[in-house]
Protein backbone atom coordinates (compact mmCIF):
# COMPACT_ATOMS: atom_id res chain seq x y z
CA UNK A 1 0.00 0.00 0.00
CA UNK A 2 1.29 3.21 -0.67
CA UNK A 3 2.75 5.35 2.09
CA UNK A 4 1.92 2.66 4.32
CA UNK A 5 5.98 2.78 5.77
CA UNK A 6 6.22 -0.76 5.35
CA UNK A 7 10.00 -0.91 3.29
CA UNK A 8 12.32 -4.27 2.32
CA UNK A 9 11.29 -7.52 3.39
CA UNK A 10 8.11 -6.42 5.40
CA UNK A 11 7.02 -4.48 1.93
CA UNK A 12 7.76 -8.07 -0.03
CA UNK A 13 5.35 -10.02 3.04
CA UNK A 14 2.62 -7.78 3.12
CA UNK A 15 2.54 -7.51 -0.84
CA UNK A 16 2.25 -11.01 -1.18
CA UNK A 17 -0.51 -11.03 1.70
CA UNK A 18 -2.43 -8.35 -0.27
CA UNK A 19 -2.15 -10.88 -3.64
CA UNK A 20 -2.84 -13.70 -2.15
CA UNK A 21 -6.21 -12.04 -0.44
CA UNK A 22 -7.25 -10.77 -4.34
CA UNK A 23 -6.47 -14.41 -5.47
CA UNK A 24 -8.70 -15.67 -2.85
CA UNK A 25 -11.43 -13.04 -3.38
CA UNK A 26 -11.41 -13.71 -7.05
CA UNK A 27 -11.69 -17.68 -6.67
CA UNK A 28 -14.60 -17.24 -3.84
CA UNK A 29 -16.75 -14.58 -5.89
CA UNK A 30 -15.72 -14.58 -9.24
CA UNK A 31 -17.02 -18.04 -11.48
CA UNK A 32 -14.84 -17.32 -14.39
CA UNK A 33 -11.82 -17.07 -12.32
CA UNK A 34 -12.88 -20.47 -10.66
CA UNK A 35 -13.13 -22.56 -14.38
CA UNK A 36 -9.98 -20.79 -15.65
CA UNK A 37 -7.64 -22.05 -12.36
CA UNK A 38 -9.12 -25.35 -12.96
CA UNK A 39 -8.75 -25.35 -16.75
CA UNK A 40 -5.18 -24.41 -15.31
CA UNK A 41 -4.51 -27.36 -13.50
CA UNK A 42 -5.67 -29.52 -15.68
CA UNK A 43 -3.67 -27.81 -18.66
CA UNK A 44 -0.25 -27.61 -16.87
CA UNK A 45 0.21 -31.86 -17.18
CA UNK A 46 -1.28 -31.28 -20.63
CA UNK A 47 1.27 -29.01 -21.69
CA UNK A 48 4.33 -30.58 -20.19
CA UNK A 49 3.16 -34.05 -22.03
CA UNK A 50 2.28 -32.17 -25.38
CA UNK A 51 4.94 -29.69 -25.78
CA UNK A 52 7.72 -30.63 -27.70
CA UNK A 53 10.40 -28.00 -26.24
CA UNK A 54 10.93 -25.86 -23.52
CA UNK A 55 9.88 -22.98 -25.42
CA UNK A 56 6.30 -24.94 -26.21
CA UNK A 57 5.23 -25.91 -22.61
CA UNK A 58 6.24 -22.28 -21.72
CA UNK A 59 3.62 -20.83 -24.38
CA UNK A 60 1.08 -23.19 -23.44
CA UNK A 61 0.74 -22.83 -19.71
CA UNK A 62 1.49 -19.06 -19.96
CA UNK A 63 -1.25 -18.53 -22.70
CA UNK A 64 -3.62 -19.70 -19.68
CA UNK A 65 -1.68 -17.63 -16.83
CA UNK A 66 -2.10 -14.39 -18.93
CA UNK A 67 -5.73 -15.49 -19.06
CA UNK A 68 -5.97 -15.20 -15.51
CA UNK A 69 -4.29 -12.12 -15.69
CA UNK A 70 -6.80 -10.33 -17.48
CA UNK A 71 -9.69 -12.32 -15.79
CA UNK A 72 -8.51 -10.81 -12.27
CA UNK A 73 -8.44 -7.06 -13.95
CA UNK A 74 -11.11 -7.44 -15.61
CA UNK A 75 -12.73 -8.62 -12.18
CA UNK A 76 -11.33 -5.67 -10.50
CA UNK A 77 -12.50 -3.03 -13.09
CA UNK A 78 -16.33 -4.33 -12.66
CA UNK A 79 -15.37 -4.21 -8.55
CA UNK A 80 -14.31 -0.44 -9.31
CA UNK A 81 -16.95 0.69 -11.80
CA UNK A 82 -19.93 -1.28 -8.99
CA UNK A 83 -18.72 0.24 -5.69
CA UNK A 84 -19.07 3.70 -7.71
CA UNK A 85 -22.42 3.76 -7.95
CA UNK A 86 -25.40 1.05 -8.99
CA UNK A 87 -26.62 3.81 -11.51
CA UNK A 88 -26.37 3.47 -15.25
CA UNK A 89 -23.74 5.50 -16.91
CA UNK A 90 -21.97 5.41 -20.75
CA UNK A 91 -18.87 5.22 -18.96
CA UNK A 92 -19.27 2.60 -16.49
CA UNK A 93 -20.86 0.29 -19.18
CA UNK A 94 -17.78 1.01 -21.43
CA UNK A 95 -15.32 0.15 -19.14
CA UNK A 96 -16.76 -2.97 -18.32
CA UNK A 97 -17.43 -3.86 -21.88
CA UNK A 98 -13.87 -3.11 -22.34
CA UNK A 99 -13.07 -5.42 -19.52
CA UNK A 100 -15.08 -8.37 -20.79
CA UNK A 101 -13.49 -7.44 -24.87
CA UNK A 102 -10.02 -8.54 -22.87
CA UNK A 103 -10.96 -11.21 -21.51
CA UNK A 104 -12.16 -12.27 -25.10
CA UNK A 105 -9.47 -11.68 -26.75
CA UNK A 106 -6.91 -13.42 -24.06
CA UNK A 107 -9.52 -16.65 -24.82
CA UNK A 108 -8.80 -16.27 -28.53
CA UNK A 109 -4.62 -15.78 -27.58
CA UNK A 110 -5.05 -19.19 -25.53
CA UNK A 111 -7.26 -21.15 -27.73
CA UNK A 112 -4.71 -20.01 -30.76
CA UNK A 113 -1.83 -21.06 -29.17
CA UNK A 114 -3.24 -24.36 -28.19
CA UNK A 115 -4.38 -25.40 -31.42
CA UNK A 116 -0.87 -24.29 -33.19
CA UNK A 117 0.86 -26.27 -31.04
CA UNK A 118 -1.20 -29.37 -30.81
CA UNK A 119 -2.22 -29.82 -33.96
């Protein structure tokens, strides 16, 4: 947290606390988030037994982490944009569109990758 005082190793601790509470938060409310670790742990054996190189199992299991990437921003945007204010606005609905358009297009990254490589 910013300001907070907390410097060097304490800084590192408390930073990891503060991910590992969003990771947490994200599994208990957020469905999507829940499939995609799974699809995760099933994908990391997958990708170790189907890529061919270093550089393959790499692409694979990191097409899914950048998944989950843009899952947990795209979770924290709609957090942001619904602890504004429950009212409709252009804005709000934008950036969530916006949010969900990423998440889309990291689905597309994944399943591209996947299919190049397998097949």
């Amino acid at each position: 947290m910013a300001g907070s005082g907390n410097t060097g190793l304490t800084r590192l601790i408390k930073a990891g606390q503060y991910s590992w509470q969003g990771i947490k938060a994200a599994y208990q409310h957020e469905e999507a988030f829940r499939q995609e670790v799974w699809v995760l742990i099933i994908a990391i054996p997958l990708a170790i037994w189907l890529g061919e190189s270093g550089l393959e199992k790499a692409l694979l299991i990191g097409s899914i982490l950048l998944l989950l990437i843009v899952e947990l921003l795209n979770s924290a945007v709609e957090a942001v944009v619904d602890r504004i204010g429950s009212e409709r606005h252009e804005l709000a609905g934008r950036a969530k569109d916006m949010g969900s358009a990423a998440v889309t297009v990291a689905i597309i990254n994944t399943l591209i990758i996947w299919l190049l490589i397998v097949f």
